[in-house]
N, C-alpha and C. Protein backbone atom coordinates (compact mmCIF):
# COMPACT_ATOMS: atom_id res chain seq x y z
N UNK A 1 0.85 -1.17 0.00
CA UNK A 1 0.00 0.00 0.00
C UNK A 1 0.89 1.24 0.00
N UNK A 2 0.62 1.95 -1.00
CA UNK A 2 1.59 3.15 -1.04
C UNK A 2 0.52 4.53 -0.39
N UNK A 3 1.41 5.73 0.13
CA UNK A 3 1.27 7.07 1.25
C UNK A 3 0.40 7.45 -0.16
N UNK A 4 -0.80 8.20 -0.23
CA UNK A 4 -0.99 9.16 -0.90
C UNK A 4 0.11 10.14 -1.09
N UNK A 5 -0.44 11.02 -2.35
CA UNK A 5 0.93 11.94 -2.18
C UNK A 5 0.20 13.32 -1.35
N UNK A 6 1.28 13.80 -0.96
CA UNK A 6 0.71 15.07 -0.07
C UNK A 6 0.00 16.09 -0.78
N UNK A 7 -1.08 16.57 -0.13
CA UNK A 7 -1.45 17.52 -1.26
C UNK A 7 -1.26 19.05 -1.25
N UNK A 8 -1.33 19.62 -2.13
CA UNK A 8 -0.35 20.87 -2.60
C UNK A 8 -0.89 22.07 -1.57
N UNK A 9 -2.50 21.63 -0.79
CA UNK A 9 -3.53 22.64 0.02
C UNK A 9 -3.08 22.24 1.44
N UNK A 10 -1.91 21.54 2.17
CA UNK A 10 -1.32 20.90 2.92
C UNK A 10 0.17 21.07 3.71
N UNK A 11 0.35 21.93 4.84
CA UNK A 11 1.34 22.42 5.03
C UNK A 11 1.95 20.46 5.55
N UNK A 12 3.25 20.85 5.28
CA UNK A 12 4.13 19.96 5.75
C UNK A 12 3.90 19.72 7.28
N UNK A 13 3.98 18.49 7.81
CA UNK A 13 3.98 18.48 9.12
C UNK A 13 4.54 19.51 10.29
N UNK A 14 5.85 19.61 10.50
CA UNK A 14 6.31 20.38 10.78
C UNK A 14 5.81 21.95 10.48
N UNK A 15 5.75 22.40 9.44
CA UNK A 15 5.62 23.84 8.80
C UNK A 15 4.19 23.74 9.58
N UNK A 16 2.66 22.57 9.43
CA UNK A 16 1.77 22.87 10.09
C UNK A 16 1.81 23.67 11.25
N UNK A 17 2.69 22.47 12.27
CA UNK A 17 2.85 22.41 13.67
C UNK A 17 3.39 24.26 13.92
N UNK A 18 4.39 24.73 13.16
CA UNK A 18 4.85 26.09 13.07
C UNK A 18 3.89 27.35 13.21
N UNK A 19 3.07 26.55 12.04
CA UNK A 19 1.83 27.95 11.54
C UNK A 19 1.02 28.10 12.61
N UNK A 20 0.66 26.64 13.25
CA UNK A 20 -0.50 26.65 14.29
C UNK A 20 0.12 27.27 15.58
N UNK A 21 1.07 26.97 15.77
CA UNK A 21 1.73 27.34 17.30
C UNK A 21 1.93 28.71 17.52
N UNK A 22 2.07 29.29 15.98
CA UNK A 22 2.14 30.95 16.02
C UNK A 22 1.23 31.60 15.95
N UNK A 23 -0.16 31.19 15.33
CA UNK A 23 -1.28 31.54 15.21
C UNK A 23 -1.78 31.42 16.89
N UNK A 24 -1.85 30.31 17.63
CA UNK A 24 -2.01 30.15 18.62
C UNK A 24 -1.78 31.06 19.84
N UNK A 25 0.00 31.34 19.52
CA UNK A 25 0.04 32.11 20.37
C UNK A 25 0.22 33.54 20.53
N UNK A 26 -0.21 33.80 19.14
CA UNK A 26 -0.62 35.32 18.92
C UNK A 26 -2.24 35.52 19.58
N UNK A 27 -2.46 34.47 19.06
CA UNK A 27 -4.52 34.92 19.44
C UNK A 27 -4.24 34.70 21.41
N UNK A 28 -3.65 33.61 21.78
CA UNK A 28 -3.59 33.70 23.28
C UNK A 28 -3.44 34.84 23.98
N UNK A 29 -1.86 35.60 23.35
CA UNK A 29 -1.24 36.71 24.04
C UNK A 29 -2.40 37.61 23.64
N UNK A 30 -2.75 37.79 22.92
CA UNK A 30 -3.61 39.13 22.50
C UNK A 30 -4.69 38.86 23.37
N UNK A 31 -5.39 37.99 23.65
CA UNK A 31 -6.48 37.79 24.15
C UNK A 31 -6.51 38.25 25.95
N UNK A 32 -5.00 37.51 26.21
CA UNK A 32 -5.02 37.81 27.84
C UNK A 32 -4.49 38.99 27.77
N UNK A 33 -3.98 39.83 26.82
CA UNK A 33 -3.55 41.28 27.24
C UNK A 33 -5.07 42.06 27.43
N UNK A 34 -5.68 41.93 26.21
CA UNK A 34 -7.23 42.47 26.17
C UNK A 34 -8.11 42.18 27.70
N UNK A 35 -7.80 41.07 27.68
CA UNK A 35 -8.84 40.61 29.26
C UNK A 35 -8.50 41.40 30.35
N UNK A 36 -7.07 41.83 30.27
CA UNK A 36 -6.27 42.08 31.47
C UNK A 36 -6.54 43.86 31.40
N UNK A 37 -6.40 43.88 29.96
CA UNK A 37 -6.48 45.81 30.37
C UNK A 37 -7.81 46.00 30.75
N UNK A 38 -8.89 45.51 30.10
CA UNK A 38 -10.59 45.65 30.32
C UNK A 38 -10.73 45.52 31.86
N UNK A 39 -9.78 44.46 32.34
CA UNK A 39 -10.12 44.30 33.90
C UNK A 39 -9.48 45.43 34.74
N UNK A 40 -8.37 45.78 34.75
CA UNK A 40 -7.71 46.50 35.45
C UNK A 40 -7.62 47.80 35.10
N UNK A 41 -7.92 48.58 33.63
CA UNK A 41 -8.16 49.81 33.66
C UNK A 41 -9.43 50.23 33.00
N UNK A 42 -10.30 48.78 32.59
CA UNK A 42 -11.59 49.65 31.92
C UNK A 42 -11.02 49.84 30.19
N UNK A 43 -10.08 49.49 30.19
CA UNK A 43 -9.63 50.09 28.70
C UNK A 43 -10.01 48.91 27.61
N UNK A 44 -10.66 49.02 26.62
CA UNK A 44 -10.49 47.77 25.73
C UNK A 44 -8.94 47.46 24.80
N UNK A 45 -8.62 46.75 24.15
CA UNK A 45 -7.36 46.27 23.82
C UNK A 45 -7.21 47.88 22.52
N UNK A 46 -8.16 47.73 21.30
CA UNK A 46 -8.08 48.51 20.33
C UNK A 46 -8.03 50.35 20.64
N UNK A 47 -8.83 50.62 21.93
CA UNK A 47 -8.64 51.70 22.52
C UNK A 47 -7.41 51.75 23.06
N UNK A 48 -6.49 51.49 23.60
CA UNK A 48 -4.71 51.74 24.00
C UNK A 48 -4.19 51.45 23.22
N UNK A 49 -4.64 50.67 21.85
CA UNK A 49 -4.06 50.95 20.44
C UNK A 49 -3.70 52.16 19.69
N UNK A 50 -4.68 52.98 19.64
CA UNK A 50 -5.16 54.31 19.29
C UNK A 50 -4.54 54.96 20.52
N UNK A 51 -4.48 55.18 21.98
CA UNK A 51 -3.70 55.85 22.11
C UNK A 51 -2.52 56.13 22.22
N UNK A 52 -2.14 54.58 21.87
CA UNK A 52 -0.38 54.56 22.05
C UNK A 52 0.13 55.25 20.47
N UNK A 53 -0.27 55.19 19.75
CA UNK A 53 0.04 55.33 18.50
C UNK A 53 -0.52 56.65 18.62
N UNK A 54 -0.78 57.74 18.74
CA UNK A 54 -1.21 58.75 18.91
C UNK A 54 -0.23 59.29 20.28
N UNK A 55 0.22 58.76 20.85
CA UNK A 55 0.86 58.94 21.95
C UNK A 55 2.62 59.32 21.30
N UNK A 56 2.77 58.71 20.93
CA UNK A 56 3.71 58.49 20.03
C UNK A 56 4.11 59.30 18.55
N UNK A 57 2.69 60.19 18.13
CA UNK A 57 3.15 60.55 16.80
C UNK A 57 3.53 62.01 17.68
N UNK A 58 3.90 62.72 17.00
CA UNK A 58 4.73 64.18 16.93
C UNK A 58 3.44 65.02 17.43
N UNK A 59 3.49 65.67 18.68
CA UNK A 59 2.43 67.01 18.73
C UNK A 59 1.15 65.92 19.38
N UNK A 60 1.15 64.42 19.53
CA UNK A 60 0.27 63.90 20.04
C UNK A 60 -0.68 63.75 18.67
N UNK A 61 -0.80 64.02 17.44
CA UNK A 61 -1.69 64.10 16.48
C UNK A 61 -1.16 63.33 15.15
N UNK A 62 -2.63 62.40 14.62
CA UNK A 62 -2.59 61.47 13.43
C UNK A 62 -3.17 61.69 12.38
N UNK A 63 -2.83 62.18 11.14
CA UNK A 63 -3.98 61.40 10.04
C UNK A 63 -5.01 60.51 10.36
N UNK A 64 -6.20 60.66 10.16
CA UNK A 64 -6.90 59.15 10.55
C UNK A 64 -7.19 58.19 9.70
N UNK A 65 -6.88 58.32 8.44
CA UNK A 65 -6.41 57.66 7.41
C UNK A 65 -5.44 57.15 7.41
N UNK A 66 -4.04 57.75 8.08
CA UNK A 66 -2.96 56.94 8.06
C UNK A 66 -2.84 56.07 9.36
N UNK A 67 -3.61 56.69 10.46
CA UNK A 67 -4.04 55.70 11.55
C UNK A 67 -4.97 54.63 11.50
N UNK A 68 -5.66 54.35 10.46
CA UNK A 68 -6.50 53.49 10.04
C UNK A 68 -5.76 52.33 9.55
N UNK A 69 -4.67 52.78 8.55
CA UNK A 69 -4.24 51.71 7.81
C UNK A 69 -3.16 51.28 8.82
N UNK A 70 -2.23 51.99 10.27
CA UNK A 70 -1.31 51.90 10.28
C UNK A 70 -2.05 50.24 11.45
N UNK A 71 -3.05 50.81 11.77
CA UNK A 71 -4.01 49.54 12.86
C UNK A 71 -4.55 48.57 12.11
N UNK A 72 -4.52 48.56 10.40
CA UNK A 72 -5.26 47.61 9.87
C UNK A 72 -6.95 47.65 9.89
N UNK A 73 -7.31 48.31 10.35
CA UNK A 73 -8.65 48.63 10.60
C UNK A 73 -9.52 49.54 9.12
N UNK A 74 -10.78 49.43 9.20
CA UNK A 74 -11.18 50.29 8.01
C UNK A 74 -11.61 51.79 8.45
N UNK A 75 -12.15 52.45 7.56
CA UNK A 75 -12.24 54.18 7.97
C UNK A 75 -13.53 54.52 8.70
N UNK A 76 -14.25 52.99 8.45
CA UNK A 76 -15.83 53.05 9.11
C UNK A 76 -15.75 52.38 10.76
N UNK A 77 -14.58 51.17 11.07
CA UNK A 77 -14.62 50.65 12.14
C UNK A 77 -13.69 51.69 12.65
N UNK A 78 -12.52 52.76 12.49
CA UNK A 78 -11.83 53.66 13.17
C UNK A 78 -12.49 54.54 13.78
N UNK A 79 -13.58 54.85 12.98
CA UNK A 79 -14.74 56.03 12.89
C UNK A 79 -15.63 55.62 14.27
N UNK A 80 -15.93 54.87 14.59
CA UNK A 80 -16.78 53.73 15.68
C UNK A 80 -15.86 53.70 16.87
N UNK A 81 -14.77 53.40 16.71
CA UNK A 81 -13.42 53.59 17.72
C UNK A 81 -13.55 55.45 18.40
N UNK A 82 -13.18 56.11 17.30
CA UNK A 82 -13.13 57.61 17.67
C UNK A 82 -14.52 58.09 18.00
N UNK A 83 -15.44 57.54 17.81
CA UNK A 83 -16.53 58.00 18.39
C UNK A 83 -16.61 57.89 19.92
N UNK A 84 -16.49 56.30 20.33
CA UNK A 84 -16.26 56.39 21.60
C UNK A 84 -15.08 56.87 22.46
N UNK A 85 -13.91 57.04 21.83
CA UNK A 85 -12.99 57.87 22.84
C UNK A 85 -12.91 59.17 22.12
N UNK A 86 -14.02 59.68 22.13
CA UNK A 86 -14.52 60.97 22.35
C UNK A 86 -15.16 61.22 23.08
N UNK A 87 -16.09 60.10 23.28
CA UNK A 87 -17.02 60.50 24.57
C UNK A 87 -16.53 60.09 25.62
N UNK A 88 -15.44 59.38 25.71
CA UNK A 88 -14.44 59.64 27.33
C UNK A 88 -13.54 60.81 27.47
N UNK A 89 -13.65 61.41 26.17
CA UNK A 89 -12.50 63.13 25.71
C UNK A 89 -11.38 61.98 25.93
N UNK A 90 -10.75 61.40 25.36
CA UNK A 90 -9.33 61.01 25.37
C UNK A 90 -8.94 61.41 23.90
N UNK A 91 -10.02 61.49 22.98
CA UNK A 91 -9.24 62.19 21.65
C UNK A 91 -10.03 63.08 21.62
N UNK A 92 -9.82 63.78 20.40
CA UNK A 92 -10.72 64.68 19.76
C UNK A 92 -10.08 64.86 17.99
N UNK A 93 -11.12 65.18 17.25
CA UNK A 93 -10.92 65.16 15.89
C UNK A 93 -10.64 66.46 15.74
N UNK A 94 -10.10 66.89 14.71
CA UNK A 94 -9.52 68.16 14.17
C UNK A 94 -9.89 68.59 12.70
N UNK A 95 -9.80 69.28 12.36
CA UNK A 95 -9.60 69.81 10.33
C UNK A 95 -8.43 69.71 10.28
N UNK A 96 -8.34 69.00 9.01
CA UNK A 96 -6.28 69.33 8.31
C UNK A 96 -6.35 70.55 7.71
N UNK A 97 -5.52 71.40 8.39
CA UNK A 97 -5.56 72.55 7.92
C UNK A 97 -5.20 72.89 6.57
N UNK A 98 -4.68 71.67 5.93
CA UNK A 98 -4.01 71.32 4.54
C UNK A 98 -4.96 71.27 3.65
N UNK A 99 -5.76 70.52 4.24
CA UNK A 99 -6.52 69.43 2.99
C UNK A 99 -8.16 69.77 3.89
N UNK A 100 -9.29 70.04 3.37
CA UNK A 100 -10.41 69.95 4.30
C UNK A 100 -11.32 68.20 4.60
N UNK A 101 -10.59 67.42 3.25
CA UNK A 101 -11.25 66.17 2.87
C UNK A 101 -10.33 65.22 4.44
N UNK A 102 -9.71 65.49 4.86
CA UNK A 102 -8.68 64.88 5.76
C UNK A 102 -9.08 65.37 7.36
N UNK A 103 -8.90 64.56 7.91
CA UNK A 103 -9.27 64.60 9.59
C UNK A 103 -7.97 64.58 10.54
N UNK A 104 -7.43 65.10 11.54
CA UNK A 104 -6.41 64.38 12.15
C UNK A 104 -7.42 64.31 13.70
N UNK A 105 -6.80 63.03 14.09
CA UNK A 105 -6.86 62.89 15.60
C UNK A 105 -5.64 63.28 16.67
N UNK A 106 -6.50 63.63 17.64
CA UNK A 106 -5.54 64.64 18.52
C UNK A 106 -5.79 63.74 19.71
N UNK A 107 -4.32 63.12 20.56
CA UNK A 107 -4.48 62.93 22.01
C UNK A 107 -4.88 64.36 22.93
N UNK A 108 -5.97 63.68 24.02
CA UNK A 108 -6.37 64.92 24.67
C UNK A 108 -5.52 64.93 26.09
N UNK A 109 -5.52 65.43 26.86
CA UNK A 109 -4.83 65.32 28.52
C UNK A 109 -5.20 64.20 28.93
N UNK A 110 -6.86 63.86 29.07
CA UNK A 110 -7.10 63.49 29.76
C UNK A 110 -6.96 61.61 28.85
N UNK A 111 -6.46 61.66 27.64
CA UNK A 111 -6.32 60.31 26.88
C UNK A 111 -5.14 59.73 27.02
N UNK A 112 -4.29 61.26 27.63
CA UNK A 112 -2.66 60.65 27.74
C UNK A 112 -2.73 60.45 28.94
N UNK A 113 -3.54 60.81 30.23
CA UNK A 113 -3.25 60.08 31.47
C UNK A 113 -3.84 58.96 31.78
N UNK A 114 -4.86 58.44 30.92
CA UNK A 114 -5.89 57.03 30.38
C UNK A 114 -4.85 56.06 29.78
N UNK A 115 -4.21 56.79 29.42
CA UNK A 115 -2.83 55.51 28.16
C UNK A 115 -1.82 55.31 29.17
N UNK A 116 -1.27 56.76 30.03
CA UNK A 116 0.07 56.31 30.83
C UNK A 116 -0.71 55.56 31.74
N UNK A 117 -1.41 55.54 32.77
CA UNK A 117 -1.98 54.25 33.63
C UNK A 117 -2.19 52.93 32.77
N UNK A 118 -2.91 53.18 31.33
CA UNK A 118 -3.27 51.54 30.46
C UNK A 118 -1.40 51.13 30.90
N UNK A 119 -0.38 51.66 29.89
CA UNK A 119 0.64 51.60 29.50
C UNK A 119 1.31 50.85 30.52
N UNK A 120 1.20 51.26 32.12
CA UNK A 120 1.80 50.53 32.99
C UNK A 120 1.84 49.14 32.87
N UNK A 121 0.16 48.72 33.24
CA UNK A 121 0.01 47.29 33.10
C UNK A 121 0.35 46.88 31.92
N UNK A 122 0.15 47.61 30.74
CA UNK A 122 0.78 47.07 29.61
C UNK A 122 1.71 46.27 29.42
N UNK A 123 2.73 47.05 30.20
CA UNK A 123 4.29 46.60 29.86
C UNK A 123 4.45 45.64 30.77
N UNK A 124 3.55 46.10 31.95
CA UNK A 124 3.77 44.65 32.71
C UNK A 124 3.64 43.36 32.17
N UNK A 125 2.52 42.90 31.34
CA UNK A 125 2.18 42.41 30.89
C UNK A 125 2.96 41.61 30.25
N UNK A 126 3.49 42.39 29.26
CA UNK A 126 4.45 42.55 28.10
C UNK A 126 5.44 41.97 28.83
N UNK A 127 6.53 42.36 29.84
CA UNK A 127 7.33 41.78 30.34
C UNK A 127 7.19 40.51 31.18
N UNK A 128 6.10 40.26 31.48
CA UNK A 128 5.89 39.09 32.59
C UNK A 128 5.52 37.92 31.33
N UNK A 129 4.56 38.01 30.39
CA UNK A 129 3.84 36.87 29.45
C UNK A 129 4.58 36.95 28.35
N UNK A 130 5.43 38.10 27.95
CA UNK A 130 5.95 37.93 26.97
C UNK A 130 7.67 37.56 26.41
N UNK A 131 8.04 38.66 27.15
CA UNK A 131 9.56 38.71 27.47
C UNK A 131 9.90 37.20 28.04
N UNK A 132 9.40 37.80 29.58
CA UNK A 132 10.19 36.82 30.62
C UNK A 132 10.16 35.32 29.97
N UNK A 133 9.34 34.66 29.09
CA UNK A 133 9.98 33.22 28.96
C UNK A 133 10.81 33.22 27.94
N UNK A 134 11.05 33.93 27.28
CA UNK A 134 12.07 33.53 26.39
C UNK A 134 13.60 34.28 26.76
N UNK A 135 14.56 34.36 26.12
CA UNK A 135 16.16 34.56 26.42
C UNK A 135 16.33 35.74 25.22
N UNK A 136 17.19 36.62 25.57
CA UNK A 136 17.21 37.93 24.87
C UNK A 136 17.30 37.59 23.18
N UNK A 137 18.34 36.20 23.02
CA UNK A 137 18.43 35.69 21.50
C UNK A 137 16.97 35.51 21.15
N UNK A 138 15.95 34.87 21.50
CA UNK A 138 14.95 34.37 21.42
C UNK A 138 13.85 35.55 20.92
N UNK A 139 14.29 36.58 21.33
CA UNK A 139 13.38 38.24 20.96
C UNK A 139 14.23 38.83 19.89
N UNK A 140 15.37 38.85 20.11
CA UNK A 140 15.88 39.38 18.85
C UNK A 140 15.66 38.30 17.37
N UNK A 141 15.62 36.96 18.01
CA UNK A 141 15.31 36.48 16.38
C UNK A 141 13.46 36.26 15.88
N UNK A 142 12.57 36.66 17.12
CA UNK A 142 11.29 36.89 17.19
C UNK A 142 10.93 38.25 16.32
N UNK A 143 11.78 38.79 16.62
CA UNK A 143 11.73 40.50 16.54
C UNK A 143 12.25 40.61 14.35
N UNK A 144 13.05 39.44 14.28
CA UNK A 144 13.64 39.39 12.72
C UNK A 144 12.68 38.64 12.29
N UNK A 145 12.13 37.46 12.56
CA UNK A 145 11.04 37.04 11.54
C UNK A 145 9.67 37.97 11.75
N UNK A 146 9.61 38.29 12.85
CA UNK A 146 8.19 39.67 12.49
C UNK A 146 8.72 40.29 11.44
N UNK A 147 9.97 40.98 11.56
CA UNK A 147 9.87 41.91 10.67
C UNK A 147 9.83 41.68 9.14
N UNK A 148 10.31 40.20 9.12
CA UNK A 148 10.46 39.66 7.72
C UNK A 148 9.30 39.58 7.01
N UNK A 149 8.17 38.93 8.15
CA UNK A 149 6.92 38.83 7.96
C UNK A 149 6.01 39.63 7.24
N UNK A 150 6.58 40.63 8.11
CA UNK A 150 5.80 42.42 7.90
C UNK A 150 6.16 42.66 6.57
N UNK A 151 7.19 42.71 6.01
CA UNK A 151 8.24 43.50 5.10
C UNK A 151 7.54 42.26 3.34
N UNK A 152 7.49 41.14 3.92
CA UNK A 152 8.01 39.66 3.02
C UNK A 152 6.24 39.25 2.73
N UNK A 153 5.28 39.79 2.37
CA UNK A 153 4.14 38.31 2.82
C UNK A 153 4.38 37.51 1.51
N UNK A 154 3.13 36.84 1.15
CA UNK A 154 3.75 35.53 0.39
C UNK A 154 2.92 36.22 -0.56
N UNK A 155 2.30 37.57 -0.75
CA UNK A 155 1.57 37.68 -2.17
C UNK A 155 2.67 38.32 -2.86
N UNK A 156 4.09 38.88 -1.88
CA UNK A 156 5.06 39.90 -2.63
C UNK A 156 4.61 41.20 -2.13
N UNK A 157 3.52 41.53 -1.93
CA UNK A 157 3.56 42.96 -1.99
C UNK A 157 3.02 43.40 -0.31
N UNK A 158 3.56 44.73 0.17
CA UNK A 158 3.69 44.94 1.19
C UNK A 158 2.44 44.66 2.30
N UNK A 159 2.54 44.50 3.44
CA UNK A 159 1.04 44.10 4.15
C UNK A 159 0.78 45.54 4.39
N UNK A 160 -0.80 46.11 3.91
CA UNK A 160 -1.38 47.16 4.66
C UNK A 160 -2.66 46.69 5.53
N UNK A 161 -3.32 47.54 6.10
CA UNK A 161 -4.31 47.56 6.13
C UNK A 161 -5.11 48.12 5.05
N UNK A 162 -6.45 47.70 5.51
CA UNK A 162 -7.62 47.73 4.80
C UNK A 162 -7.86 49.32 3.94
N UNK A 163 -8.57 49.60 2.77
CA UNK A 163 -8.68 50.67 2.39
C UNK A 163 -10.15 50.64 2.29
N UNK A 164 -10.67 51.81 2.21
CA UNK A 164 -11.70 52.06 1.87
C UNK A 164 -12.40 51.49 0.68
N UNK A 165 -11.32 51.73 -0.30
CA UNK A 165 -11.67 51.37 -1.99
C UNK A 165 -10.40 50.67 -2.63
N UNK A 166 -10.55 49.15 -3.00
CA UNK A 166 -9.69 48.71 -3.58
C UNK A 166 -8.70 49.95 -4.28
N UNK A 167 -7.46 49.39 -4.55
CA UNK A 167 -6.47 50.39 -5.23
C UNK A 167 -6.25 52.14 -4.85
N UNK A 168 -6.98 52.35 -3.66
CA UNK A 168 -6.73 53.37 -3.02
C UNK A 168 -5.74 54.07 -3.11
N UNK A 169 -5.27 55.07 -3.59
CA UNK A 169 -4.50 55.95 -3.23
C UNK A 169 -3.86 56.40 -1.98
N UNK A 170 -3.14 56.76 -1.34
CA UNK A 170 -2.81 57.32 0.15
C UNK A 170 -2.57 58.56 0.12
N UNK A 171 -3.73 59.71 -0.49
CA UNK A 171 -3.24 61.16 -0.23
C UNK A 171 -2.90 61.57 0.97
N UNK A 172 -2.90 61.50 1.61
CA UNK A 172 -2.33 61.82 3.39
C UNK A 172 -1.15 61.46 3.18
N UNK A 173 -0.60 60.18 3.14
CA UNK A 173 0.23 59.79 3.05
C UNK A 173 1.54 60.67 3.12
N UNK A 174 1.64 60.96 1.92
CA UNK A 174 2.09 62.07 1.63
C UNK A 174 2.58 63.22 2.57
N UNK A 175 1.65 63.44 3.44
CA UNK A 175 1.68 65.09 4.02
C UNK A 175 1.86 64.24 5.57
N UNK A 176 1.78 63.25 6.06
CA UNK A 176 2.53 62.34 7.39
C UNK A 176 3.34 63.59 8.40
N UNK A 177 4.39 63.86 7.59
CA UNK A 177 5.27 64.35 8.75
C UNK A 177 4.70 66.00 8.64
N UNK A 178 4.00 66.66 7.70
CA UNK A 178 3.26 67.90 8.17
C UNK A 178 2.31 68.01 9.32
N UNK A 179 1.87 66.90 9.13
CA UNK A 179 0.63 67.20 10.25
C UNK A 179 0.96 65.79 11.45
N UNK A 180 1.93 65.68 12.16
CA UNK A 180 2.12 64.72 13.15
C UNK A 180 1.96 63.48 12.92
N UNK A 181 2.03 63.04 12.03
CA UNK A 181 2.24 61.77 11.76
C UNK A 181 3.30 60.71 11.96
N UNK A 182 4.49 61.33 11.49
CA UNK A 182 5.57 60.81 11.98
C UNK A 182 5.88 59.86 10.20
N UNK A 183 6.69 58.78 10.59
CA UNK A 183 6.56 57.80 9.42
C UNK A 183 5.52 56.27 9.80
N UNK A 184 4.94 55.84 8.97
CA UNK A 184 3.76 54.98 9.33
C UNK A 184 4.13 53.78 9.14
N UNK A 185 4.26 52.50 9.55
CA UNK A 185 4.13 51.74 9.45
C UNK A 185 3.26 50.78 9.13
N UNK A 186 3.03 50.26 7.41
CA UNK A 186 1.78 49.87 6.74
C UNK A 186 2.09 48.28 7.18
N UNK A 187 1.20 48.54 7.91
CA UNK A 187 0.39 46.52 8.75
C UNK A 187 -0.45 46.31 7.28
């Protein structure tokens, strides 16, 4: 009796065991970070998304177009996001003084003292579930296949997020470091 042959829709044993264990323990970590901020500061996971990344751009302020794509998210689920951390005032929306078709989001006071308390447990987090089991080699070569990942997918062409309209353009894009953007990193 001869093995079927493997079929072409069929990761290799090994390569399976790889894909699943990383998939696994991306959805795990993400999941107990989310549980953990909701419990201990009220914050949901995608909200200290938005403010760390806003925390972080220049002047506290984003494109929300280029913050859309930089979260992978679309311009209608960002829109749903900024609605509600508005009504905690941790952001607030703005006019591009550039462009009127363009929005930027602005960290408010009271979003950056909401993020530095999230941020604590964050890192705790981060250092206790994430760091601490592995060995500094073990993050630096974690840290090279992300980035390969990021940089490499298997269609060839770069990973973004979602656009509004197939083949989208990125006019913002463009104007990033005018209006606090900084440089973006397309997830």
């Amino acid at each position: 009796m001869t093995t079927p042959p493997s079929s072409p829709l069929e990761l290799e044993g090994h390569e399976q065991q790889t894909f699943r264990a990383f998939l696994t323990a991306a959805r795990l970590l993400s999941n107990a970070i989310g549980q953990e901020l909701r419990r201990e500061t009220g914050m949901t996971k995608i909200h200290f998304e938005v403010l760390s990344r806003l925390e972080e751009a220049p002047g506290h302020r984003m494109n929300l177009g280029a913050l859309a794509r930089d979260m992978a998210v679309s311009s209608s689920r960002l829109s749903h996001i900024m609605n509600r951390l508005e009504e905690l005032s941790w952001v607030r929306r703005l006019d591009n003084p550039r462009d009127g078709r363009f929005h930027l989001a602005e960290l408010t006071d009271g979003g950056l003292t909401a993020f530095h308390r999230a941020a604590l447990r964050h890192t705790r987090f981060a250092q206790e579930r994430f760091l601490a089991p592995l060995s500094a080699e073990q993050v630096g070569q974690l840290r090279q296949i992300s980035n390969t990942l990021l940089a490499q997918p298997p269609s060839g062409a770069p990973l973004t997020g979602p656009r509004d309209r197939p083949g989208e353009a990125a006019p913002d894009a463009v104007e990033a470091d005018v209006y606090g953007t900084g440089p973006t990193l397309r997830l």
